[in-house]
PDB file of N, CA and C in Angstrom:
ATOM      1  N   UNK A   1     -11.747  -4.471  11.640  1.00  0.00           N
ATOM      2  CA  UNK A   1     -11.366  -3.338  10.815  1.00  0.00           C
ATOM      3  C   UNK A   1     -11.486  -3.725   9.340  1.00  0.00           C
ATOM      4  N   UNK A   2     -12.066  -2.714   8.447  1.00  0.00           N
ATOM      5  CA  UNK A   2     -12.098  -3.125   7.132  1.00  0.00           C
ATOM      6  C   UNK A   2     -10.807  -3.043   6.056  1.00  0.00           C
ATOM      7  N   UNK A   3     -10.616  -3.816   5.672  1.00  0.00           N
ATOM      8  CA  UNK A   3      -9.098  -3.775   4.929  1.00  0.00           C
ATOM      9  C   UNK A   3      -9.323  -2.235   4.027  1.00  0.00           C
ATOM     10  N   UNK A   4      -8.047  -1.915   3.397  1.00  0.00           N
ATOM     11  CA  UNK A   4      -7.691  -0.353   3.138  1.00  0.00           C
ATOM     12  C   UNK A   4      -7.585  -0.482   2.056  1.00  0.00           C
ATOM     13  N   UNK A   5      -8.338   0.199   1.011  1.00  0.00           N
ATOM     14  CA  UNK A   5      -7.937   0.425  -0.436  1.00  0.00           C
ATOM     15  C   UNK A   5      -7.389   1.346  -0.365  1.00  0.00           C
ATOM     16  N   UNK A   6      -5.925   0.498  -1.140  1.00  0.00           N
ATOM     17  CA  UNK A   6      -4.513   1.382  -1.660  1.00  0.00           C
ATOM     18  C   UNK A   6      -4.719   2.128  -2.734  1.00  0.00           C
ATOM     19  N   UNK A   7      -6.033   2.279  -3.073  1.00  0.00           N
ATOM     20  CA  UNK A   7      -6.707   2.857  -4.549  1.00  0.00           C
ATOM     21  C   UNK A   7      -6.387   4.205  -4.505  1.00  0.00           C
ATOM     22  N   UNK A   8      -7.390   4.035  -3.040  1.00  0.00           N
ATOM     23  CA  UNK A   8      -8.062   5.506  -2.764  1.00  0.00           C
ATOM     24  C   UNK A   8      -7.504   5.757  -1.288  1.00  0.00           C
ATOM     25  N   UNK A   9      -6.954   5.192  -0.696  1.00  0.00           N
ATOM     26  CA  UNK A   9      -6.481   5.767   0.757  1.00  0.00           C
ATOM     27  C   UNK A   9      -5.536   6.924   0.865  1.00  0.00           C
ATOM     28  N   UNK A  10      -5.529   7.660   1.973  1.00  0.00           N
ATOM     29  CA  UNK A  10      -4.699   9.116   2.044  1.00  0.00           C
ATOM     30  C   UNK A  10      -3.195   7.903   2.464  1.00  0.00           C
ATOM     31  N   UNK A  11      -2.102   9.048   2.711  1.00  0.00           N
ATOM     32  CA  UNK A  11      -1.164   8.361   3.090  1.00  0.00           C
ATOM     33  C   UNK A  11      -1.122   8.524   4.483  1.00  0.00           C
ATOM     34  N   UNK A  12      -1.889   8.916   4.907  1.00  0.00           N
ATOM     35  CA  UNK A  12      -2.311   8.589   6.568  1.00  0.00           C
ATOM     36  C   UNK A  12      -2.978   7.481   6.814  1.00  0.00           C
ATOM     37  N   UNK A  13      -3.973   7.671   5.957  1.00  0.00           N
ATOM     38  CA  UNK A  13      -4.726   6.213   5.903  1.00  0.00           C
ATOM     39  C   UNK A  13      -3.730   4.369   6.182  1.00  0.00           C
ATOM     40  N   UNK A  14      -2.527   4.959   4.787  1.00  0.00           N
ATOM     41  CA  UNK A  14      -1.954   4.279   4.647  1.00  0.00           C
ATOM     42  C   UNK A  14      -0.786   3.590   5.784  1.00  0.00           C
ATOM     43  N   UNK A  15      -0.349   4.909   5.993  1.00  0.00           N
ATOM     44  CA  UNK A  15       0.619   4.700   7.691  1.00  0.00           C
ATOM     45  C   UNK A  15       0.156   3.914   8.733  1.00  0.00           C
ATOM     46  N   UNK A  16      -1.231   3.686   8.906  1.00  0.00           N
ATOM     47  CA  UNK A  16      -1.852   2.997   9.732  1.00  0.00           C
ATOM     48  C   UNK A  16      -2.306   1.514   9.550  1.00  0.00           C
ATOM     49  N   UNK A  17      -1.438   1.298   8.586  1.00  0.00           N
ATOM     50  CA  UNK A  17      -1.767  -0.151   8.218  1.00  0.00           C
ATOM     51  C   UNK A  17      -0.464  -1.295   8.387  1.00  0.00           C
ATOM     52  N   UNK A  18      -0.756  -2.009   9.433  1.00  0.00           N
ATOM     53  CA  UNK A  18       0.630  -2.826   9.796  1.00  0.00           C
ATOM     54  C   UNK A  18       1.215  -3.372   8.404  1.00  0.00           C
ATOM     55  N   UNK A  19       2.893  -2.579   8.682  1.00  0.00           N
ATOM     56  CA  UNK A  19       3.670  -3.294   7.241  1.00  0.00           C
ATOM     57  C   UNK A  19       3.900  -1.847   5.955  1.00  0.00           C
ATOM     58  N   UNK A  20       2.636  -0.936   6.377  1.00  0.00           N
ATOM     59  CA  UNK A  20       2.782  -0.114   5.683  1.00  0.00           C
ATOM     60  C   UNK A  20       3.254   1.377   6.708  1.00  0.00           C
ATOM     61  N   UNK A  21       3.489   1.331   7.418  1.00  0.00           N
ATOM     62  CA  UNK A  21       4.369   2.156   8.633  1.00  0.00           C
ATOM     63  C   UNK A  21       5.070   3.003   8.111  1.00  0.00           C
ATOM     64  N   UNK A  22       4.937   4.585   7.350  1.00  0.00           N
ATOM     65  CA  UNK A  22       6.009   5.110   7.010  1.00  0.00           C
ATOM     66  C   UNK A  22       6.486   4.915   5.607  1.00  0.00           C
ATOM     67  N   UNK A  23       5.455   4.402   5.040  1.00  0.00           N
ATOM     68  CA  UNK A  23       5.767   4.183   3.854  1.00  0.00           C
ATOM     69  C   UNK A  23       4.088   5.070   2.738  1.00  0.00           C
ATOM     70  N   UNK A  24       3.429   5.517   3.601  1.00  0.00           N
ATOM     71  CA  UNK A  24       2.103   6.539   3.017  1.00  0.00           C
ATOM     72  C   UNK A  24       2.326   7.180   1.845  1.00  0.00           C
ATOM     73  N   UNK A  25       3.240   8.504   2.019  1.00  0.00           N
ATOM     74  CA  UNK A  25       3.735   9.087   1.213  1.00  0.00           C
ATOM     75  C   UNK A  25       4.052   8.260  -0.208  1.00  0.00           C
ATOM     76  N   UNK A  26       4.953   7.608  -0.412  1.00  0.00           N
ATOM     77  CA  UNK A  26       5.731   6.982  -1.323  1.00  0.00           C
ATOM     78  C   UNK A  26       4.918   6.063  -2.051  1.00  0.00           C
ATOM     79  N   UNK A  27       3.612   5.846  -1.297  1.00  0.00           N
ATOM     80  CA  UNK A  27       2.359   5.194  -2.013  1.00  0.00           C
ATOM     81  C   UNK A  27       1.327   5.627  -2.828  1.00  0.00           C
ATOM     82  N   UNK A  28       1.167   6.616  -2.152  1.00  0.00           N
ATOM     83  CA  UNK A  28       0.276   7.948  -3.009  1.00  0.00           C
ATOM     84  C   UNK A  28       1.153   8.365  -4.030  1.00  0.00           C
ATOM     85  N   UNK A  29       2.207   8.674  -3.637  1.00  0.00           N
ATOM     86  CA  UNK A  29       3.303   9.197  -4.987  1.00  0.00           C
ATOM     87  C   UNK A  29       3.520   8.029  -6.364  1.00  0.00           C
ATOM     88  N   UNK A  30       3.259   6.675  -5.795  1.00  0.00           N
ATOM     89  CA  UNK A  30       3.677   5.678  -6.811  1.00  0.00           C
ATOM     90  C   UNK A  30       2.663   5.683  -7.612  1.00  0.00           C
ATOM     91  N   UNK A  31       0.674   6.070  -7.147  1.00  0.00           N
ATOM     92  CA  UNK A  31       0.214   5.446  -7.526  1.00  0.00           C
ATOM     93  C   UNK A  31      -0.291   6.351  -7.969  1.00  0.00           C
ATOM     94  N   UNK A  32       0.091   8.200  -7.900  1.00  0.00           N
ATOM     95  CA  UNK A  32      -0.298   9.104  -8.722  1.00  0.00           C
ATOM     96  C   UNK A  32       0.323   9.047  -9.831  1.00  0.00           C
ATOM     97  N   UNK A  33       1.771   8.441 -10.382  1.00  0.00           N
ATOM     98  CA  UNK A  33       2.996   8.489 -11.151  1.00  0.00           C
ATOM     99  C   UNK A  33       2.078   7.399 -11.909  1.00  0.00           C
ATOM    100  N   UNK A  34       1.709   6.440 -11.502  1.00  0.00           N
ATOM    101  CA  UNK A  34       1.568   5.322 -12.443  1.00  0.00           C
ATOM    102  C   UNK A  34      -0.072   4.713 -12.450  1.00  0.00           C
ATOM    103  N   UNK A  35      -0.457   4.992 -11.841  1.00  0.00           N
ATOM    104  CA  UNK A  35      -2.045   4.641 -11.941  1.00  0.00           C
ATOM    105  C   UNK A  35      -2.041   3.498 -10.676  1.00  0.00           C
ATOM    106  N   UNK A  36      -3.609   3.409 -10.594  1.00  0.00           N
ATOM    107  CA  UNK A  36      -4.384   2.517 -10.005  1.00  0.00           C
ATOM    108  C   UNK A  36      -3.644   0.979  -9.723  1.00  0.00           C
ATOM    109  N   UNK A  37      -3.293   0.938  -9.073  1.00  0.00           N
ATOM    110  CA  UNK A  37      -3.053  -1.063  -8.320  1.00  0.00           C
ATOM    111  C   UNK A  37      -3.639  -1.908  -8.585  1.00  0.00           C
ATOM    112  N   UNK A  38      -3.528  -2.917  -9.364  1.00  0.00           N
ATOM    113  CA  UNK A  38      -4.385  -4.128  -9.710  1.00  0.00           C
ATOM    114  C   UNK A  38      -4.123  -5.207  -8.854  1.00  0.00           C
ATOM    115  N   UNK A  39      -3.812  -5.515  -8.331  1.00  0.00           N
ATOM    116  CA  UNK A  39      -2.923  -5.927  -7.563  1.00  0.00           C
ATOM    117  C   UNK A  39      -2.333  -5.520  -6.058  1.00  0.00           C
ATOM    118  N   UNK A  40      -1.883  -5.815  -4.671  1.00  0.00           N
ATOM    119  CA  UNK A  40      -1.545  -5.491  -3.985  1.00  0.00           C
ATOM    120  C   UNK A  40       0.278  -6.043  -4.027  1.00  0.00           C
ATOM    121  N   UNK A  41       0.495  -6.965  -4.664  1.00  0.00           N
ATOM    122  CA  UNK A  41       1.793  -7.340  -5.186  1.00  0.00           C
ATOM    123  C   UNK A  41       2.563  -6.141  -5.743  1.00  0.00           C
ATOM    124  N   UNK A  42       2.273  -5.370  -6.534  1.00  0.00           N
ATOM    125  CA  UNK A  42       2.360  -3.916  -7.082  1.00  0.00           C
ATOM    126  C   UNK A  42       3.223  -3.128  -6.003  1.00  0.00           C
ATOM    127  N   UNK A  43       2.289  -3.467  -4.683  1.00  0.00           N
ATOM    128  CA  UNK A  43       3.560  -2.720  -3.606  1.00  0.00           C
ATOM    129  C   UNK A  43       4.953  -3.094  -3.567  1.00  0.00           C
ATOM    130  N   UNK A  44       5.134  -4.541  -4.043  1.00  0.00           N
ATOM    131  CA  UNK A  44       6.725  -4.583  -4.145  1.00  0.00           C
ATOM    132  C   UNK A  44       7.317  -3.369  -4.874  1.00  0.00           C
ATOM    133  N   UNK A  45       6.698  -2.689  -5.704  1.00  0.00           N
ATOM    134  CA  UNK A  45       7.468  -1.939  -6.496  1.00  0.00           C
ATOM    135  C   UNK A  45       7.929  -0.429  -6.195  1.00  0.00           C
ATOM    136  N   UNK A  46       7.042  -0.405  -4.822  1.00  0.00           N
ATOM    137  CA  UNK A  46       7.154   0.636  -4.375  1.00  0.00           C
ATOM    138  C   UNK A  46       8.690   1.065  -3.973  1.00  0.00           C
ATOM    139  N   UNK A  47       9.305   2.018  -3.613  1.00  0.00           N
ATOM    140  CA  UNK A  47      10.455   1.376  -3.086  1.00  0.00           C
ATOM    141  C   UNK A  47      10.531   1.661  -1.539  1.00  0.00           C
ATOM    142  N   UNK A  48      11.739   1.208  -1.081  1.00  0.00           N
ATOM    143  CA  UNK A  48      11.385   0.668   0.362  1.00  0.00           C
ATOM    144  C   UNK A  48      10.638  -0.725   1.092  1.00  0.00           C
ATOM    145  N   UNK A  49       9.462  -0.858  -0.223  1.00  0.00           N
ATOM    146  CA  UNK A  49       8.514  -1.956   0.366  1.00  0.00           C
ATOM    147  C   UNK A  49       8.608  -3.371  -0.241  1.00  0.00           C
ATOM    148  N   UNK A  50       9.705  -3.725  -1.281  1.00  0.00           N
ATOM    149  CA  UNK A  50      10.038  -4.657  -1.650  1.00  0.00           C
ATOM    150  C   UNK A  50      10.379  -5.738  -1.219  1.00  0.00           C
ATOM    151  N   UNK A  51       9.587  -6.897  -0.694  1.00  0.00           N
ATOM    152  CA  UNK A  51      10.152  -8.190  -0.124  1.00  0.00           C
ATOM    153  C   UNK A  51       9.483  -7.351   1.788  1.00  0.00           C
ATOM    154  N   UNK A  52       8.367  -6.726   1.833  1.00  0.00           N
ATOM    155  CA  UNK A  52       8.428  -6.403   3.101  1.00  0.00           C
ATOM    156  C   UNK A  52       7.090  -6.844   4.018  1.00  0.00           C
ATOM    157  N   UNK A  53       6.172  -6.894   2.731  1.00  0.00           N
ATOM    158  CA  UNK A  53       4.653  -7.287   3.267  1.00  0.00           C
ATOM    159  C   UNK A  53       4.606  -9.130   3.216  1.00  0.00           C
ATOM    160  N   UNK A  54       3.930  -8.973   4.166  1.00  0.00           N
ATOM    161  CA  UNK A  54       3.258 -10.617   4.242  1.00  0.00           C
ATOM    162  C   UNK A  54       2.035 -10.851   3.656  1.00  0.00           C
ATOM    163  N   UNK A  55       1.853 -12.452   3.516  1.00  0.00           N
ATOM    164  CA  UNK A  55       0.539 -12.358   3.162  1.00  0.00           C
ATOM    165  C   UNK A  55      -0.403 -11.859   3.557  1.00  0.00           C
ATOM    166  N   UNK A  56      -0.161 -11.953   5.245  1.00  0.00           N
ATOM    167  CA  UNK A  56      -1.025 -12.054   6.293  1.00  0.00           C
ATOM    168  C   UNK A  56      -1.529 -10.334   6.409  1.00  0.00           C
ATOM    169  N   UNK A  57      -0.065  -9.141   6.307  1.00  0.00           N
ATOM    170  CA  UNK A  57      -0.570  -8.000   5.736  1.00  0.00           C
ATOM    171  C   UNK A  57      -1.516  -7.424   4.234  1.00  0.00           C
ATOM    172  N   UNK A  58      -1.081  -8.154   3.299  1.00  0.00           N
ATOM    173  CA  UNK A  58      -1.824  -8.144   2.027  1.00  0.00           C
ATOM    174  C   UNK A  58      -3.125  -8.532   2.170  1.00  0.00           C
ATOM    175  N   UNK A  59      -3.774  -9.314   3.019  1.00  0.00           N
ATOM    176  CA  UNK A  59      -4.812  -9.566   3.339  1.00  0.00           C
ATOM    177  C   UNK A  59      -5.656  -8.562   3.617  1.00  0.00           C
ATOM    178  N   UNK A  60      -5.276  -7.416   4.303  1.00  0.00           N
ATOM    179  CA  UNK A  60      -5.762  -6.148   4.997  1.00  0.00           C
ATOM    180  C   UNK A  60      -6.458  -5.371   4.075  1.00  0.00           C
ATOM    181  N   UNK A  61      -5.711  -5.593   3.051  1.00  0.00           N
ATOM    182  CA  UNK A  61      -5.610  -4.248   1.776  1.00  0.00           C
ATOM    183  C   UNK A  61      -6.406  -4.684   0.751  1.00  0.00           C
ATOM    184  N   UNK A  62      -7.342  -3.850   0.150  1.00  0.00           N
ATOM    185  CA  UNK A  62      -8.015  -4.034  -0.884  1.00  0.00           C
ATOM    186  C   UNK A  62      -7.730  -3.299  -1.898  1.00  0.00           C
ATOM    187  N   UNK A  63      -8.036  -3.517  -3.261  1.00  0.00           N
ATOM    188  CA  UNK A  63      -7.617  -2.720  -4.223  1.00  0.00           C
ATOM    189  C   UNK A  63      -9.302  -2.351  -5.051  1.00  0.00           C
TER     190      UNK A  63
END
């Protein structure tokens, strides 16, 4: 499977990504509020997702 840019992914997209479970919504919302992700670390800031991803999930995700 090709890792998911949090850039541009729907929040369906996003739901389907182990670690990011339910957290779609609140991603699209962070990253319409504040721009583009440089970073996948950035998701700490999301809320809910703080201290929740692994490396091994961050790996998945492209920006």
């Amino acid at each position: 499977m090709s890792p998911i840019d949090i850039n541009v992914a729907t929040a369906e997209e996003l739901d389907s990504a182990d670690g990011l479970r339910g957290h779609g919504f609140e991603i699209v919302r962070y990253r319409d509020e504040r721009g583009r992700f440089t970073e996948t670390r950035q998701l700490d800031e999301v809320p809910g997702l703080t201290g929740v991803l692994t490396d091994e999930q961050r790996a998945k995700l492209a920006i």
